[in-house]
N, C-alpha and C. Protein backbone atom coordinates (compact mmCIF):
# COMPACT_ATOMS: atom_id res chain seq x y z
N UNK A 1 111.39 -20.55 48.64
CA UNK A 1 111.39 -19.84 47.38
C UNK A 1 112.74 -19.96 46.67
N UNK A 2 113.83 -20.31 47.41
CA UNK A 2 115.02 -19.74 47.03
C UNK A 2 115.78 -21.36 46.85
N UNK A 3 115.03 -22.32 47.06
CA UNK A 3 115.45 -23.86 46.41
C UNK A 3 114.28 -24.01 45.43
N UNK A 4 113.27 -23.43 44.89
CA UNK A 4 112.72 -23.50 43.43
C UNK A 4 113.59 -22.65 42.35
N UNK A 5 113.40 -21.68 43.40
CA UNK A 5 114.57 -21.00 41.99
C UNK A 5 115.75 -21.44 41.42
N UNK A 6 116.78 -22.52 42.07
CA UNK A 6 117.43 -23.02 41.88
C UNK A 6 117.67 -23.81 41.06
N UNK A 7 115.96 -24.88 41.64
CA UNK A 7 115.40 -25.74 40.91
C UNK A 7 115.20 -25.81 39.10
N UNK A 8 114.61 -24.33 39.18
CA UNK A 8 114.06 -24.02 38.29
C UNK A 8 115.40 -23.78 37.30
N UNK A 9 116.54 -22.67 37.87
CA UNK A 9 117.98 -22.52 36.97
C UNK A 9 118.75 -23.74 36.34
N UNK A 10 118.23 -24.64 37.54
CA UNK A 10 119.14 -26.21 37.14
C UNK A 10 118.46 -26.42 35.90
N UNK A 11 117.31 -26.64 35.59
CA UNK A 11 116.74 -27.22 34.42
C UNK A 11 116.81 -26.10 33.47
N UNK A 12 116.91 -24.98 33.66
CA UNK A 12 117.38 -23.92 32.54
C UNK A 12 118.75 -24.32 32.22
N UNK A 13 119.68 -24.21 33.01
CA UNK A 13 121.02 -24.46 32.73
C UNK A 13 121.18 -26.03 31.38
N UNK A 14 120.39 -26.88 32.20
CA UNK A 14 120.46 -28.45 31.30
C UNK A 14 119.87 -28.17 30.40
N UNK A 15 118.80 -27.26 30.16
CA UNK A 15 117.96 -27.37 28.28
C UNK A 15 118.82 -26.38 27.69
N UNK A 16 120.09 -25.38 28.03
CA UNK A 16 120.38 -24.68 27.58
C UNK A 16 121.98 -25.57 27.29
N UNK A 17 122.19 -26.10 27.93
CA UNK A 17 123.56 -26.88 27.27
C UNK A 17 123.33 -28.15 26.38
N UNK A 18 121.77 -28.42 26.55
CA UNK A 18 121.73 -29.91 26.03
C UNK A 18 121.59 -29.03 24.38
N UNK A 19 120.76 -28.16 24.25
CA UNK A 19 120.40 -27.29 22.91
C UNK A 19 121.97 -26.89 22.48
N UNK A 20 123.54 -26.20 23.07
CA UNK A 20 124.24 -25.94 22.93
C UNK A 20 125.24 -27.70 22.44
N UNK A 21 124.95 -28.91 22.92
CA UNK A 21 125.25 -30.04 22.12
C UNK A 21 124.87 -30.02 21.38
N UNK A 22 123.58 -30.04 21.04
CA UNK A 22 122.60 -30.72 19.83
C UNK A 22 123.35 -29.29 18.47
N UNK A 23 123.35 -27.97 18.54
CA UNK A 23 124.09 -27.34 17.79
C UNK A 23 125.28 -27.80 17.49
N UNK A 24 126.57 -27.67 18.42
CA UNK A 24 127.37 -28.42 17.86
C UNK A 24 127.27 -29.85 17.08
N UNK A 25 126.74 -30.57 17.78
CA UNK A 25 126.64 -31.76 16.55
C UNK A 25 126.33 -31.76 15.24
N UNK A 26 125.03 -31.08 15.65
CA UNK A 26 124.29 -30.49 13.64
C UNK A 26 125.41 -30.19 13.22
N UNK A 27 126.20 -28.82 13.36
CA UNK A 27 127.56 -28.38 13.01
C UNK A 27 128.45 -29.20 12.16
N UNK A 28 128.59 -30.24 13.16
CA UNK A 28 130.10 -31.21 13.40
C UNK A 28 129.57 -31.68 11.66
N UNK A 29 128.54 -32.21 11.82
CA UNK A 29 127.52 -33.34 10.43
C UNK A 29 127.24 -32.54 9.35
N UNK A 30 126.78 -31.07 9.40
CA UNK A 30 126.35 -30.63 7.83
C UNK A 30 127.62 -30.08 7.25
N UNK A 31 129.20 -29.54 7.93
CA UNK A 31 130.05 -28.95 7.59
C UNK A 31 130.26 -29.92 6.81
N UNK A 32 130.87 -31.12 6.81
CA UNK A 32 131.36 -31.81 6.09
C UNK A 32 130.63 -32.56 5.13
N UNK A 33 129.27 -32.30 5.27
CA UNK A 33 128.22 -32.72 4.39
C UNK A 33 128.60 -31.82 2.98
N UNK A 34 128.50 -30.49 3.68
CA UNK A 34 128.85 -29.18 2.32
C UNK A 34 129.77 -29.40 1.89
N UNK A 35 131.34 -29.53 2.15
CA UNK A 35 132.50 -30.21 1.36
C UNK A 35 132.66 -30.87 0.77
N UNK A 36 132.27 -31.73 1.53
CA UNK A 36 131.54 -33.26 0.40
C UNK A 36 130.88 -33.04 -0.67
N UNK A 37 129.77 -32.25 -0.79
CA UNK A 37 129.16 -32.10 -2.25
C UNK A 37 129.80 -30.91 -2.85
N UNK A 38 129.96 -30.50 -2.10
CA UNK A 38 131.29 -28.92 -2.92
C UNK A 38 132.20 -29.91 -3.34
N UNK A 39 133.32 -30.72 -2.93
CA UNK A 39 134.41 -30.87 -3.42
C UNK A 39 134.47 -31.99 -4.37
N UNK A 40 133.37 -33.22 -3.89
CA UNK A 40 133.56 -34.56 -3.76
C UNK A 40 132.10 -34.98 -5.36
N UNK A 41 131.41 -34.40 -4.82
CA UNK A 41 130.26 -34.17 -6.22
C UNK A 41 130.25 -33.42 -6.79
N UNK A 42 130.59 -32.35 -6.67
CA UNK A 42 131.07 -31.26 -7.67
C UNK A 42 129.74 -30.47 -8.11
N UNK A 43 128.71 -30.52 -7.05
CA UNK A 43 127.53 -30.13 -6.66
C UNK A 43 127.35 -29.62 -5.50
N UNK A 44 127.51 -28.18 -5.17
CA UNK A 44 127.39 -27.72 -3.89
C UNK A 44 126.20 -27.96 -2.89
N UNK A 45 125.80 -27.75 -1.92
CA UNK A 45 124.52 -27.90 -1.37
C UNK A 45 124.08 -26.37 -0.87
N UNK A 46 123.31 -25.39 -1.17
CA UNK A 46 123.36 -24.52 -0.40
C UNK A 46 123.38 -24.24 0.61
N UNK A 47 122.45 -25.12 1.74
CA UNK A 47 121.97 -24.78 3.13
C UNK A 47 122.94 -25.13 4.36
N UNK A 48 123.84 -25.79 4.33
CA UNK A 48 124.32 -26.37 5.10
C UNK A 48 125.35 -25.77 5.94
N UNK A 49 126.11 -24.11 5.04
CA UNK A 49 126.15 -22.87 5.34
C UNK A 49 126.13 -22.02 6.43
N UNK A 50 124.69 -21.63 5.58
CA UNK A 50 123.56 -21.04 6.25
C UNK A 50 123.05 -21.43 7.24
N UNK A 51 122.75 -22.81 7.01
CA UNK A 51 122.13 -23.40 8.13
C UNK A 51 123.36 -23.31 10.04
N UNK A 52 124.57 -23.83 9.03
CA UNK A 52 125.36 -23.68 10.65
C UNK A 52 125.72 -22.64 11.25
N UNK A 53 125.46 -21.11 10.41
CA UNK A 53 125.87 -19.96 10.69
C UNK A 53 124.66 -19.67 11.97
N UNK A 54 123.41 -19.91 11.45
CA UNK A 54 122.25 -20.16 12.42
C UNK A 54 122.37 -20.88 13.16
N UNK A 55 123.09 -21.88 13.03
CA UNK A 55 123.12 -22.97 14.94
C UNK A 55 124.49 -22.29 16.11
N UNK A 56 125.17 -21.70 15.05
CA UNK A 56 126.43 -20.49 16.15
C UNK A 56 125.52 -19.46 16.66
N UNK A 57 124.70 -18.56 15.85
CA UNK A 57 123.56 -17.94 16.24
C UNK A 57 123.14 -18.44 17.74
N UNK A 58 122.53 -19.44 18.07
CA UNK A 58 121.79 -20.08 18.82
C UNK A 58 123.03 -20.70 19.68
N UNK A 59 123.74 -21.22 18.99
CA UNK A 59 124.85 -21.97 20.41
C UNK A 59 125.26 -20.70 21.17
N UNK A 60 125.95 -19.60 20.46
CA UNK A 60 126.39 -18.46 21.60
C UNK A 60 125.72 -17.88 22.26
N UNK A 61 124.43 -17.76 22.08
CA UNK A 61 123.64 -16.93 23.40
C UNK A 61 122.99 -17.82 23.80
N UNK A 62 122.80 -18.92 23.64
CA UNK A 62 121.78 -20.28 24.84
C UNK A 62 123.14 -20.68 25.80
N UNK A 63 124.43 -21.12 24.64
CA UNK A 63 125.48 -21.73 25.54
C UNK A 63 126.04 -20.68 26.04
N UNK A 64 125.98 -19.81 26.18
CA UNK A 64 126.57 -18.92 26.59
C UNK A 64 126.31 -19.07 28.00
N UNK A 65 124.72 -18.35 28.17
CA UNK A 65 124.03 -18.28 28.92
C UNK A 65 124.68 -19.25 30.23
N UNK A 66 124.56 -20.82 29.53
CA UNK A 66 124.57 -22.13 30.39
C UNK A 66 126.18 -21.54 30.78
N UNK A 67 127.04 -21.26 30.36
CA UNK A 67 128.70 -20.92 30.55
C UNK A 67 128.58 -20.23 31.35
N UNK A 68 128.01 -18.67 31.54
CA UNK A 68 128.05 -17.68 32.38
C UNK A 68 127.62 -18.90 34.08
N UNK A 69 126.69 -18.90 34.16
CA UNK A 69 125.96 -19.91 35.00
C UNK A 69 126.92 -21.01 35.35
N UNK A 70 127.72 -21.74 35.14
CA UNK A 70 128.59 -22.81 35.16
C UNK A 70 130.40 -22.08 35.67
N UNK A 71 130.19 -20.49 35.46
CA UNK A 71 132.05 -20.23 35.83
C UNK A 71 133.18 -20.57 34.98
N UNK A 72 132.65 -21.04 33.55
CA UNK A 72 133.72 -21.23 32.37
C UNK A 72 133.47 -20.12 31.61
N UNK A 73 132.83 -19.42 32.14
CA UNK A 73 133.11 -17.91 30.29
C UNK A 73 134.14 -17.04 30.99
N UNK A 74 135.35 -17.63 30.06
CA UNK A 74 136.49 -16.89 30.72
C UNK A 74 136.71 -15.80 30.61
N UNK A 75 136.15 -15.11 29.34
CA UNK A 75 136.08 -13.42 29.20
C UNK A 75 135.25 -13.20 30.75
N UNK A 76 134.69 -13.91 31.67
CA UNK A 76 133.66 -13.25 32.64
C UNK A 76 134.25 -13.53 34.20
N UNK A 77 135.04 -14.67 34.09
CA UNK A 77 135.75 -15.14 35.17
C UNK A 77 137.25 -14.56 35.50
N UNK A 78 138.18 -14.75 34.36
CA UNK A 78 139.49 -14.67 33.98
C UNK A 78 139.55 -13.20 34.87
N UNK A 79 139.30 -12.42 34.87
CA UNK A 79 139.85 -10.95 35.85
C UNK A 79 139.54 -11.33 36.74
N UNK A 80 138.33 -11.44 37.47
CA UNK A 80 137.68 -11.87 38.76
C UNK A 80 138.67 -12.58 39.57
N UNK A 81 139.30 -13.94 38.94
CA UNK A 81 140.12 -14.61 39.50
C UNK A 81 141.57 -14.77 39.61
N UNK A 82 141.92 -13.17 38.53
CA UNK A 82 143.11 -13.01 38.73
C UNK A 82 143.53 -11.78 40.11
N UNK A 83 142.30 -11.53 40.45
CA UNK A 83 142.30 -10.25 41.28
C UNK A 83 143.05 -10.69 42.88
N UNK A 84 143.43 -10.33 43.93
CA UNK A 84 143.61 -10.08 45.16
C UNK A 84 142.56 -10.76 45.61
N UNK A 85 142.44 -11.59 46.69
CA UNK A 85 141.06 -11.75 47.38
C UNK A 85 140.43 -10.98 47.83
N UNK A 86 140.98 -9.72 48.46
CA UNK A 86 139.99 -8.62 49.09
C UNK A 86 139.39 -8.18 48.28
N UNK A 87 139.71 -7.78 46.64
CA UNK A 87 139.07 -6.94 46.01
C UNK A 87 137.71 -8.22 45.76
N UNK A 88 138.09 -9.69 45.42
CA UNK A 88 137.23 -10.42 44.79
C UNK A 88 135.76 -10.34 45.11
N UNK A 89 134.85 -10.04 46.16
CA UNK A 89 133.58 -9.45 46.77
C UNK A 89 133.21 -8.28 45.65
N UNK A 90 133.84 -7.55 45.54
CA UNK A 90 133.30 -6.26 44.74
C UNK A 90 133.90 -6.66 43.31
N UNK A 91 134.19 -7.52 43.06
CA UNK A 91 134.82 -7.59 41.59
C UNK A 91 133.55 -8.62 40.91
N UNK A 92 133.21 -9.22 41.55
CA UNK A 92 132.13 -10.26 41.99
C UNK A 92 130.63 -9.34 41.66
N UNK A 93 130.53 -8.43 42.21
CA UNK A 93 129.25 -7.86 42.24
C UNK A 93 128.83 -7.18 40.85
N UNK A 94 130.34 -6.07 40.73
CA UNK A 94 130.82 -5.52 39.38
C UNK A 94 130.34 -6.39 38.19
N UNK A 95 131.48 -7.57 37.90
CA UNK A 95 130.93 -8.41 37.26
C UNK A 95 129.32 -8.49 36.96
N UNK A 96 128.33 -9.56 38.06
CA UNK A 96 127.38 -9.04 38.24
C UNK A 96 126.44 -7.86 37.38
N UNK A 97 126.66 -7.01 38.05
CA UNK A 97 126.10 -5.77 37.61
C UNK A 97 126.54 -5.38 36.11
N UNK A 98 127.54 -6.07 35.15
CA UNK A 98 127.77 -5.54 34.45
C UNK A 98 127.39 -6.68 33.10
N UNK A 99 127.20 -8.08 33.87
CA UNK A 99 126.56 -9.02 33.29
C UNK A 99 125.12 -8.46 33.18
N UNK A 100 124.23 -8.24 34.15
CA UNK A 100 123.40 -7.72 34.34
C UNK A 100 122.78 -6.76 33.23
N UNK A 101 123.38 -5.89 32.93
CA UNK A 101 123.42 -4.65 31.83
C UNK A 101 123.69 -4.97 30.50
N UNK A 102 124.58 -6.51 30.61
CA UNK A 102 124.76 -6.59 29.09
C UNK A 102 123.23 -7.53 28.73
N UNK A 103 122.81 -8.17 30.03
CA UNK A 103 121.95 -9.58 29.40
C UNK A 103 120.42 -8.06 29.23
N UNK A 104 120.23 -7.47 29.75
CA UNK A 104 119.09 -6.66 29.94
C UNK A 104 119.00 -5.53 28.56
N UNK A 105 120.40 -5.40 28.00
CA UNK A 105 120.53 -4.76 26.59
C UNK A 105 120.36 -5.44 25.72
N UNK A 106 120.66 -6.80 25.53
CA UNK A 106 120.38 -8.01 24.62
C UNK A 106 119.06 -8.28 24.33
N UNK A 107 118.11 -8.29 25.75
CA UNK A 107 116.71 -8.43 25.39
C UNK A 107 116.11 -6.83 25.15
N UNK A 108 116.58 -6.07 25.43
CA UNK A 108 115.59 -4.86 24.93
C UNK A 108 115.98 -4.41 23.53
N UNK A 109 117.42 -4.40 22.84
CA UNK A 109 117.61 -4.11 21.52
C UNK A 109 117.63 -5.84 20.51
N UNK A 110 117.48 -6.91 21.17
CA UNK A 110 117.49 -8.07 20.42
C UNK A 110 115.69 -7.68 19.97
N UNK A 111 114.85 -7.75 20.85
CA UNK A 111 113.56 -7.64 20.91
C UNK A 111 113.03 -6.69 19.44
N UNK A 112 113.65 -5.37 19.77
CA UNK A 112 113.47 -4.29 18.55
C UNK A 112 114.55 -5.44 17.07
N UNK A 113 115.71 -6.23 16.70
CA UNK A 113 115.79 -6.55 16.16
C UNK A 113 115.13 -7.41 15.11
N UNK A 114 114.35 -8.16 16.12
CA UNK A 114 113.53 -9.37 16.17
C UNK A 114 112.52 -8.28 15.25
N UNK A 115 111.48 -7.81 15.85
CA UNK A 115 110.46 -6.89 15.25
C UNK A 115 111.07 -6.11 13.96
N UNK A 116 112.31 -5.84 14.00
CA UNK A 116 112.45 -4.98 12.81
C UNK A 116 112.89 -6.02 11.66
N UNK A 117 113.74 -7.10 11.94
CA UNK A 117 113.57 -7.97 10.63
C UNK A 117 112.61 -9.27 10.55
N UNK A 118 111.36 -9.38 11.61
CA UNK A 118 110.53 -9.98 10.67
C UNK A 118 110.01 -10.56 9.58
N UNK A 119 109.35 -9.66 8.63
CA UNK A 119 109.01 -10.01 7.48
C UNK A 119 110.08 -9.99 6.41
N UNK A 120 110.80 -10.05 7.03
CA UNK A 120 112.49 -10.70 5.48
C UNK A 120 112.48 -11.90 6.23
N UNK A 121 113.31 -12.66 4.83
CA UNK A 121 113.12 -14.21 5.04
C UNK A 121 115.30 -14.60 4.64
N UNK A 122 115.27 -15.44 4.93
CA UNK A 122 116.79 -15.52 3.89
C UNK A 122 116.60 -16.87 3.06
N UNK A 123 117.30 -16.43 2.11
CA UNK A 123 117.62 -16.93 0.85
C UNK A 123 117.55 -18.11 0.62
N UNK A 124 118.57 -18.52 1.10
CA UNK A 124 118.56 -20.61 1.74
C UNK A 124 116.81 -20.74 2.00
N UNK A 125 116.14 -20.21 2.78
CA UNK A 125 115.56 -21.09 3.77
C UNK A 125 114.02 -19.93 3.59
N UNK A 126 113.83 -19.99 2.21
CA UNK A 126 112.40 -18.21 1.86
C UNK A 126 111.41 -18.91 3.42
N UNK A 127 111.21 -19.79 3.81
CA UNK A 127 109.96 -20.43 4.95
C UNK A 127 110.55 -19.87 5.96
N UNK A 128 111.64 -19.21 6.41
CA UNK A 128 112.53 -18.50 7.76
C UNK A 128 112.27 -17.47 7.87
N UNK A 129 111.91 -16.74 8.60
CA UNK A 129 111.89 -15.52 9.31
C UNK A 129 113.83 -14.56 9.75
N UNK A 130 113.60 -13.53 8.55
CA UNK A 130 114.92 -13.21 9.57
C UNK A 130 114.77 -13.05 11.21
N UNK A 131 113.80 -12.89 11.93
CA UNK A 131 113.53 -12.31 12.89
C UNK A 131 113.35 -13.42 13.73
N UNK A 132 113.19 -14.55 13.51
CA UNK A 132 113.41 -15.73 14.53
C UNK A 132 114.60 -16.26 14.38
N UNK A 133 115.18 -16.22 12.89
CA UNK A 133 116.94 -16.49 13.50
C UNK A 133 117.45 -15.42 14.35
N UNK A 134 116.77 -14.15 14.49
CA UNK A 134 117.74 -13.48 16.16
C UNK A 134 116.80 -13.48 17.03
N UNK A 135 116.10 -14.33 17.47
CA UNK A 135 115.02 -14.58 18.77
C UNK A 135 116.18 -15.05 19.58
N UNK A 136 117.08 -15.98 19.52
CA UNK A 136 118.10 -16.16 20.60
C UNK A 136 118.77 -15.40 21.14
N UNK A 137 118.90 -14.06 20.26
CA UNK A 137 119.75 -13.00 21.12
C UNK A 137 119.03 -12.47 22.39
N UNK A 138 117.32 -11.87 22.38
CA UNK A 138 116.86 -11.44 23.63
C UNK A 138 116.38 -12.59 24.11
N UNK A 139 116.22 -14.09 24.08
CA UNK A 139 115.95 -15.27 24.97
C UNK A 139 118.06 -15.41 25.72
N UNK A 140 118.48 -15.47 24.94
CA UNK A 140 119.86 -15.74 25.51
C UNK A 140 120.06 -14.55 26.67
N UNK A 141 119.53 -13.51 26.41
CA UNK A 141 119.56 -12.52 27.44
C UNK A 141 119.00 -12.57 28.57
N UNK A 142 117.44 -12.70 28.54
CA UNK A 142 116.79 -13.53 29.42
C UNK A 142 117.13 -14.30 30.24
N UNK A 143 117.81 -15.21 29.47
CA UNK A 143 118.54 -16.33 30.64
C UNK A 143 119.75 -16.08 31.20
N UNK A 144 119.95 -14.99 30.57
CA UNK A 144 121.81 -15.43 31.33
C UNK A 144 120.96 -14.02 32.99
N UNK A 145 120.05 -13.36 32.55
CA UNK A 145 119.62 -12.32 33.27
C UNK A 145 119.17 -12.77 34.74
N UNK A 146 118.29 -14.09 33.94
CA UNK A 146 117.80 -15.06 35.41
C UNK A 146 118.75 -15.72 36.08
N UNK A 147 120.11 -16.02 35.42
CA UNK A 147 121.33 -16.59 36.05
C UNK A 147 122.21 -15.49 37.10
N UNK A 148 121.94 -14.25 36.16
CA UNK A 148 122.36 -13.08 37.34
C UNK A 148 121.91 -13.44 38.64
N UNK A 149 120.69 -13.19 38.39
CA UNK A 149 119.73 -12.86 39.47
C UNK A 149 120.19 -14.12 40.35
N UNK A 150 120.56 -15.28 39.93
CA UNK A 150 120.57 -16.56 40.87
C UNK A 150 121.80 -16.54 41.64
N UNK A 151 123.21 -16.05 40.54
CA UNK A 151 124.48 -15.63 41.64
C UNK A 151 124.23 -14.34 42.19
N UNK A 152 123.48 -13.11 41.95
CA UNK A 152 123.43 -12.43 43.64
C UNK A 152 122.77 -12.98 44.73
N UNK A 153 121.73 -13.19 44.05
CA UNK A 153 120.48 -13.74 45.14
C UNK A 153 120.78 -14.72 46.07
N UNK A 154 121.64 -15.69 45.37
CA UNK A 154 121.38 -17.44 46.02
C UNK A 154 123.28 -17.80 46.42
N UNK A 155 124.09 -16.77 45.09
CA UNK A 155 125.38 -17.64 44.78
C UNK A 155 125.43 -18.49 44.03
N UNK A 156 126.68 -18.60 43.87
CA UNK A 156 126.49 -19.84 42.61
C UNK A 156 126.47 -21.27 43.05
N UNK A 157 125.94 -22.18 41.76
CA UNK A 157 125.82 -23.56 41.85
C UNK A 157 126.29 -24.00 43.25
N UNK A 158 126.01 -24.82 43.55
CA UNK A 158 126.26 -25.65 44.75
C UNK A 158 127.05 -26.30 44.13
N UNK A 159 127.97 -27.85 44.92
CA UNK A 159 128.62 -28.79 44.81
C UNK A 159 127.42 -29.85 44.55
N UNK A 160 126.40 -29.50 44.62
CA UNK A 160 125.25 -30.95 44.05
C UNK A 160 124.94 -30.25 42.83
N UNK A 161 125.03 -29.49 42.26
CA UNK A 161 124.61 -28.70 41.14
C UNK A 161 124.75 -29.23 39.72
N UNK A 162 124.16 -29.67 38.98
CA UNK A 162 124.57 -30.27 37.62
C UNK A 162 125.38 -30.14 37.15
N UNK A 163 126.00 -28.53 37.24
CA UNK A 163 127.16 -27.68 36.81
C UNK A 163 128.03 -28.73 37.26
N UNK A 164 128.37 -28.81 38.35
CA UNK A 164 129.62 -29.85 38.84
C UNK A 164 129.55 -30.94 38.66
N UNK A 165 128.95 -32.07 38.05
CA UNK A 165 128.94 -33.44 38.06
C UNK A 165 129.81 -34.11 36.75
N UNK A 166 130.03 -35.16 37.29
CA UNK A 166 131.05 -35.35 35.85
C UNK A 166 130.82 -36.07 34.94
N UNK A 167 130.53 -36.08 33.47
CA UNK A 167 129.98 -37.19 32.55
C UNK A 167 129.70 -38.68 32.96
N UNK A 168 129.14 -39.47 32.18
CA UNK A 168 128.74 -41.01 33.30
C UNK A 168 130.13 -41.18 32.39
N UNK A 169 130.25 -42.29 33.11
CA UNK A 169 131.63 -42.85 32.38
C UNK A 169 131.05 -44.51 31.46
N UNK A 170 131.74 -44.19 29.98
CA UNK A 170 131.49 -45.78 29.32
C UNK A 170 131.57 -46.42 29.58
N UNK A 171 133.15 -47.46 30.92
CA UNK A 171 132.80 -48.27 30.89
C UNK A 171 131.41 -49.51 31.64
């Protein structure tokens, strides 16, 4: 049971960082798209904005998620590992438990967000739902919740773990 679940986090972890690229990139491409016609045509574009304010939306609680899970969200690590080793076991759990509480508040007040802005749309984009641009807040919760559950339960990543492997290399 406890190498599916793993199984299962590994491929959460990879659709949640590959979605946290694919945001940044959009990012990297419409910012300078908008400058460009702001500065360069002298014709703004509206969406491009809007649109990236919504892919930070979505990069911070998917990538997040994949960060918590991986040992780089330094707001989550940075004390933990500045601590004493004796305390580190209970600083560890703390953590934990307090990750725990934040990912489990995310999906129960993201959820009521979601439902309460629904039927508004924004401006840029009248075919958008305000309420599915914050669906990432209680899915980002979700996952970082199932990532809890995987460092008490299991510990973290292994040394075969996707988390640890290192880009292929070009040449």
């Amino acid at each position: 049971m406890k190498a599916q679940y793993v199984r299962a986090m590994e491929a959460l972890y990879f659709i949640c960082a590959a979605i946290g690229g694919i945001c940044l990139i959009v990012i990297t491409v419409i910012i300078p798209y908008g400058v460009f016609t702001r500065y360069v045509l002298n014709s703004a574009s509206a969406w491009p904005e809007p649109l990236s304010v919504l892919l930070v939306i979505l990069f911070t609680f998917i990538a997040g998620a994949a960060c918590y899970r991986g040992g780089v969200h330094i707001a989550v690590t940075m004390v933990v590992d500045a601590m004493p080793t004796r305390w580190g076991q209970f600083l560890r759990y703390l953590r934990d438990a307090i990750m725990a509480f934040i990912s489990v508040f995310a999906v129960v007040w993201g959820i009521r967000l979601v439902e309460v802005t629904w039927d508004n749309v924004i401006a840029e984009f009248p075919f958008l739902s305000v309420g599915i641009t914050y669906l990432p807040i209680p899915v980002g919760g979700f996952i970082t919740l199932l990532f809890v559950i995987e460092q008490v339960w299991i510990g973290p990543p292994g040394g075969g773990s996707i988390v640890h492997r290192e880009p292929v290399s070009a040449d």
